[in-house]
Structures are given as C-alpha cells and as structure tokens.
Protein backbone atom coordinates (compact mmCIF):
# COMPACT_ATOMS: atom_id res chain seq x y z
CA UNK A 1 -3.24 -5.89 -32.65
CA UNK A 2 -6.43 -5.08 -30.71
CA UNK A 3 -7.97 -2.28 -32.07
CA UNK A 4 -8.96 0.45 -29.57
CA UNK A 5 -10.81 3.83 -29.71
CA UNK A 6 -9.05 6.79 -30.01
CA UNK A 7 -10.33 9.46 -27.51
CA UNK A 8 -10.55 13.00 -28.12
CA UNK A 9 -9.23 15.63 -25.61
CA UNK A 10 -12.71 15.97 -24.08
CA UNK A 11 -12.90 12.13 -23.76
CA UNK A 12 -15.16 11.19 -26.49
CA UNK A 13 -14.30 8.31 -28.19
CA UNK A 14 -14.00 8.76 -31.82
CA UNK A 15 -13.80 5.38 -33.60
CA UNK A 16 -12.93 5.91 -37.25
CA UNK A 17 -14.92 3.78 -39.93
CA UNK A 18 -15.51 0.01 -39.06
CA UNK A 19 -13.02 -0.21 -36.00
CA UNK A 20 -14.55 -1.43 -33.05
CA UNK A 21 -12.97 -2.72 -29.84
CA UNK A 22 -13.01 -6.38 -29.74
CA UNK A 23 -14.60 -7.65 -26.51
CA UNK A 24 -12.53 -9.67 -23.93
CA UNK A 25 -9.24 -9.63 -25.56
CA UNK A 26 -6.47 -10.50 -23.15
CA UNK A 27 -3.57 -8.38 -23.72
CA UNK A 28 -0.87 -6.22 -21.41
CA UNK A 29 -1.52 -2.77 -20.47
CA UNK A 30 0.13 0.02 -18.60
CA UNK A 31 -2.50 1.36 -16.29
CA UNK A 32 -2.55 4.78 -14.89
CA UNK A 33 -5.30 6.33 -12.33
CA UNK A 34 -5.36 9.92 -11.04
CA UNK A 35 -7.62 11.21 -8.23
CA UNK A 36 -8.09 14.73 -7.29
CA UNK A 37 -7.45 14.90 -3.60
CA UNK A 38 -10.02 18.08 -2.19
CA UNK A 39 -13.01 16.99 -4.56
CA UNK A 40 -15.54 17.25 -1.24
CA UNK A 41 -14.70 20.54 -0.57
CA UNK A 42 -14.29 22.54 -3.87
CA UNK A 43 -18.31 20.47 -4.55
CA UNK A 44 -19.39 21.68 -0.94
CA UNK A 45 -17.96 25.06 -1.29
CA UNK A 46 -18.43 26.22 -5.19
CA UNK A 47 -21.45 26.61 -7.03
CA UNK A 48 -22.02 23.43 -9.05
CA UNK A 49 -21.57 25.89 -12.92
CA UNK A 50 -18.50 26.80 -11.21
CA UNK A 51 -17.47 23.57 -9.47
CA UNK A 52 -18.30 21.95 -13.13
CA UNK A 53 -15.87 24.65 -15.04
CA UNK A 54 -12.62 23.83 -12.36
CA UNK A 55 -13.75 20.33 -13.25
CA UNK A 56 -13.39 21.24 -16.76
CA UNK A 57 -9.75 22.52 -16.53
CA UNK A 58 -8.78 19.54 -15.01
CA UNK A 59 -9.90 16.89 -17.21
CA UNK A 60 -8.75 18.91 -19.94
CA UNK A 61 -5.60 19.19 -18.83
CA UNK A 62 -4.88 15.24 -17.41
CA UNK A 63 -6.34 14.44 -21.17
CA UNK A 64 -4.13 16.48 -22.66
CA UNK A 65 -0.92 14.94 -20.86
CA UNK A 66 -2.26 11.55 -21.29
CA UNK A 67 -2.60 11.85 -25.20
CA UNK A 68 0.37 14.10 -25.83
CA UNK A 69 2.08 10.86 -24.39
CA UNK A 70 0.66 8.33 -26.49
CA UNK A 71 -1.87 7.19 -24.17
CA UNK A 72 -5.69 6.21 -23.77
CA UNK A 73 -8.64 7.86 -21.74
CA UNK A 74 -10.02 4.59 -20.55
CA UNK A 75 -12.46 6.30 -17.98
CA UNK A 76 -13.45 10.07 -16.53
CA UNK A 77 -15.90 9.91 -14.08
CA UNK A 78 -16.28 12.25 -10.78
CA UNK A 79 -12.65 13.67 -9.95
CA UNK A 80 -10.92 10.17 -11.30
CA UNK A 81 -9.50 9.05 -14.72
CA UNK A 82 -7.74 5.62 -15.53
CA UNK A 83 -6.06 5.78 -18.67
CA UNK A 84 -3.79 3.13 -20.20
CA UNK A 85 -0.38 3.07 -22.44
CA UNK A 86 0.38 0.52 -24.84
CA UNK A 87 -2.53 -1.24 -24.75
CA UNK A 88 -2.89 -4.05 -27.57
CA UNK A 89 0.31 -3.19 -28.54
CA UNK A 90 2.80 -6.43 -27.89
CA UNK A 91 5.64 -4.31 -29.07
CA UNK A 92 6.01 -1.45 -26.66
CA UNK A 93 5.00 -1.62 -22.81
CA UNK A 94 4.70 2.20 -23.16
CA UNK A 95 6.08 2.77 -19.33
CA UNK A 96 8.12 5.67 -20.15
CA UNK A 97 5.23 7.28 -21.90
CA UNK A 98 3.03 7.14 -18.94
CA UNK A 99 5.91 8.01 -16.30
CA UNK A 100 6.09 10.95 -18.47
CA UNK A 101 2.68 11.77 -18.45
CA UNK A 102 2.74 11.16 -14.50
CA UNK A 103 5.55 13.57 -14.19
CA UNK A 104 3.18 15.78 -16.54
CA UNK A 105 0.41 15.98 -14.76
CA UNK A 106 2.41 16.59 -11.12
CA UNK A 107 4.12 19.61 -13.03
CA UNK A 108 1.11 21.35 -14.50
CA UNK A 109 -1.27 20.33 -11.47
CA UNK A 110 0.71 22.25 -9.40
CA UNK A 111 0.13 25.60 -10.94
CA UNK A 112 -3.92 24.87 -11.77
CA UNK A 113 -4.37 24.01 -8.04
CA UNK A 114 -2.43 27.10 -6.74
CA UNK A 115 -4.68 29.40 -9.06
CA UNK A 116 -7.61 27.30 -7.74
CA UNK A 117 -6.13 28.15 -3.85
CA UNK A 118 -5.56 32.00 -4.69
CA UNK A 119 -9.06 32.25 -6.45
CA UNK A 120 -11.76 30.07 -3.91
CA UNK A 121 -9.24 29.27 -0.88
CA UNK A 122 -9.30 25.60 -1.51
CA UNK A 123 -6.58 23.19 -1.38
CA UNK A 124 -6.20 20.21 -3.53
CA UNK A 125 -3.76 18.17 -5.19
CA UNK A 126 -3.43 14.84 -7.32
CA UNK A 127 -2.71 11.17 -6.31
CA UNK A 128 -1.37 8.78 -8.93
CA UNK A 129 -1.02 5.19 -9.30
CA UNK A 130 1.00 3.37 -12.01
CA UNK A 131 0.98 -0.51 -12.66
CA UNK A 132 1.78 -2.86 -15.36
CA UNK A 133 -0.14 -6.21 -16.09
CA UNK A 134 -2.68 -8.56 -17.78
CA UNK A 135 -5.70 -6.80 -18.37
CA UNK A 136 -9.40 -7.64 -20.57
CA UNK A 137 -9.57 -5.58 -22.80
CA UNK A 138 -13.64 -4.81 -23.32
CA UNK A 139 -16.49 -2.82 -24.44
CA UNK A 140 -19.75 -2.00 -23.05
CA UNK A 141 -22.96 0.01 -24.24
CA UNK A 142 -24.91 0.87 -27.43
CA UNK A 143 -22.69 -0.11 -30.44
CA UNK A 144 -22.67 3.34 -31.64
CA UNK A 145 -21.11 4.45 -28.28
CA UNK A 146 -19.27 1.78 -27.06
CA UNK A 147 -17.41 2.33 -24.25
CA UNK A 148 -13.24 0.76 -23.78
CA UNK A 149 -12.87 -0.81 -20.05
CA UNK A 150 -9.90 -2.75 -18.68
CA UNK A 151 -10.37 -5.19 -16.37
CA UNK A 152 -7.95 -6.91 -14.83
CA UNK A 153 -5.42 -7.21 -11.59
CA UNK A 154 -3.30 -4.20 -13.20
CA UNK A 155 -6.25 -1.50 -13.27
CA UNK A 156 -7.27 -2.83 -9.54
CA UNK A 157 -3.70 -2.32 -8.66
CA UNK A 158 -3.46 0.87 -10.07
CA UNK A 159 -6.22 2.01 -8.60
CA UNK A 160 -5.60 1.17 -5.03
CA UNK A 161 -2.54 2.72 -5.49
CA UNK A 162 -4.19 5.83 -6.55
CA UNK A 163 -6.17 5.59 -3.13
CA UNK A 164 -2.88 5.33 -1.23
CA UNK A 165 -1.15 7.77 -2.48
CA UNK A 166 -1.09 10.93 -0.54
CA UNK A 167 -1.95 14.36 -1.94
CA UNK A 168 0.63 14.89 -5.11
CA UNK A 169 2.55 11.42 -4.81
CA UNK A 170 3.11 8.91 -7.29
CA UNK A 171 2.96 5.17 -6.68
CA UNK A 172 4.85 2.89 -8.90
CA UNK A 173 5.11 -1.56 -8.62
CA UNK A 174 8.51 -3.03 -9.86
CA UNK A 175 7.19 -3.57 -13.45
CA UNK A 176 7.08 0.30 -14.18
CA UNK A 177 9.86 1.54 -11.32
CA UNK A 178 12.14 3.54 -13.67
CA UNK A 179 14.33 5.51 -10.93
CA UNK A 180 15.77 7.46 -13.49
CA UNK A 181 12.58 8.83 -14.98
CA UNK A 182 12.86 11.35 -11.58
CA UNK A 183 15.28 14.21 -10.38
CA UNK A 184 14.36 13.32 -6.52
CA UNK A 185 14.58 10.32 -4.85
CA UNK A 186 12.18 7.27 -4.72
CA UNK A 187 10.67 6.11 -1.41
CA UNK A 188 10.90 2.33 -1.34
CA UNK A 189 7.73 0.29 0.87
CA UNK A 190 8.48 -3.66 0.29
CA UNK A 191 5.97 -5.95 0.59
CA UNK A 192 3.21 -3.23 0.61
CA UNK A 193 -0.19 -5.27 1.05
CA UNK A 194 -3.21 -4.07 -0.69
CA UNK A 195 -6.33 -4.78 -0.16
CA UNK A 196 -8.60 -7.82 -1.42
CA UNK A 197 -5.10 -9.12 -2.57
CA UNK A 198 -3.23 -12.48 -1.19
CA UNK A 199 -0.19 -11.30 -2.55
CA UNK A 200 2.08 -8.23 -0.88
CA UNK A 201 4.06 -5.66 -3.89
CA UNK A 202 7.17 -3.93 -3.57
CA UNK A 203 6.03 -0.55 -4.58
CA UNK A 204 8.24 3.06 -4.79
CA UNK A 205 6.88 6.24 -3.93
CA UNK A 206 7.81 9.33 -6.08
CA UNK A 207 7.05 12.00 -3.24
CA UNK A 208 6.82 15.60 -3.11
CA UNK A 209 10.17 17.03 -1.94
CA UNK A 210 8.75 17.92 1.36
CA UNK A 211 8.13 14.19 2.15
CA UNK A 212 11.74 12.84 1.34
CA UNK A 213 12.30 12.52 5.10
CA UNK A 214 9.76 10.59 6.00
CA UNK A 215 10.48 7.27 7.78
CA UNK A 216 9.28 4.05 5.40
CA UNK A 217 6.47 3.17 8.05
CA UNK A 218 5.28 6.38 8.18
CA UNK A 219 3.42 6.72 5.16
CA UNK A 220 1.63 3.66 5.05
C-alpha cells in the first residue's frame, strides 16, 4: 500500500515517523474538487482580515467533511480543494465515502453561505466534481514538507467538472454514479465533452431542487 500523509483539519500534513509518500506510484483514486462559486466578490467587497477569516470557515469546514469521511486534503489553494478517497488503497474505491462527504459539504454549505448573505450581502455557493480513475500518486518540495499531488486523467476530470458545475451542483462520471446515495433525482448529460479530452463521458448531475426541471441541453 502506498503510504500517504495524513492531513490535519487545517491542511497540514502530518507524516508520522519515517513515512514518506513514494513518488510516482500508479494507483486508483477517487478524486473530489470543490470551488466556491462568489470568490471575486466576497475578495472585492471584504476587507482582506475579514475576507481571510470567511476563508477560514470554509476550509475548515470542507476539511472537516472530507476527513470525517475517510478522505485526503490533496490541495487548498485560493477558494478550491481537491481531495481524494481511497487512495493507495486496492481494497476499497472509497466512492461512498466521498458521495457522502459531497452530500456533506452541500448540507452544511448551505447554512455558512446564508450567514455569509445575512452578514456582508454576498451570495455564494459550492460546485463539486467527483471522478474515479488512474492517478500518480507524487510528492513535491523540501523533504521535511513534502507536499501529496495526484496527477492523472481522474483529478483533470474532476476538476473540469468542478468548473461545470453550476453554483451548489454536483457532477458525477459513471464510475462513482450511485443514484441511491441522493433523495432527489439525478440529471443525466450523455456524452458530455470536456475539454482538452478526445473522449466524450456520460456524467449525472445531482442538482439543487430548484433545477430538477431543467431541460438536459440547458445546462450545458
């Protein structure tokens, strides 16, 4: 088994004794990446101590959902995180873990934006994108603070669905569609081309209930 750092909920990675991540190992990952949709704003509108402490709250509380489910903090950076489930581990894809964290982070997103709206009048919400794959598993910087990066057609995947997703939806590819992980409805976009890829995906859309009557061609 690949041996990984464990991060702690601030996304420092603590690697106990003489564990280190072991550099381009090929193994499968589930790959999850969140983006907070009104980052421009709440930077252009807030003080940068305050913009930095709503910042705060919200990587707190994505780490906390991600490692409550088993997961990895791969990467913060800006308003983004990647994180992946069951990586190095051949014995459990760890799909329902991250749907759960998905679900997770919808749920308690939705009350830490509305107290962001009711305090500073800005909207924003979360986009998430879910895919399972091949992935490098690597590390990168000063031994002593090595960081864990995935590389790989699953983290670009996840990522671009990230991008696609509209403010508090959930994109999902066939290896990680789970339709019963969700009380609503999935919204189902075959042969969904993404770019830089020569390959379309069938991908579902886990949508906020507003959205469920949206025509297939209208969302992408």
């Amino acid at each position: 088994m690949i041996t990984v750092p464990v991060y702690s909920t601030i996304g420092i990675p603590l690697i106990p004794g003489s564990a280190r991540p072991v550099a381009a190992a090929t193994t499968y990952a589930t790959v999850m990446f969140v983006e907070l949709r009104g980052y421009d704003a709440l930077i252009e509108r807030l003080p940068p101590a305050q913009a930095m402490a709503l910042l705060g709250e919200y990587f707190a509380m994505l780490t906390d959902a991600v490692l409550e489910c088993g997961g990895q903090i791969v990467h913060l950076a800006g308003a983004d995180m990647m994180a992946g489930f069951g990586v190095g581990d051949s014995r459990h894809t760890q799909i329902h873990e991250a749907l759960t964290a998905a679900r997770t982070i919808r749920r308690r997103f939705a009350a830490l934006g509305e107290a962001w709206r009711r305090r500073h009048s800005i909207d924003t919400a979360v986009g998430i994108g879910i895919h399972r794959g091949e992935v490098a598993v690597g590390a990168f910087g000063p031994p002593e603070h090595s960081a864990l990066i995935l590389v790989g057609d699953a983290a670009n995947v996840a990522a671009q669905l990230c991008r696609r997703a509209r403010a508090g939806e959930m994109l999902l590819t066939a290896p990680v569609y789970l339709p019963h992980e969700f009380a609503a409805p999935f919204l189902h976009f075959p042969r969904l081309q993404l770019r830089g890829r020569s390959a379309p995906l069938d991908v579902w859309c886990a949508p906020l209930a507003a959205r469920l009557h949206m025509r297939h061609g209208a969302h992408h």
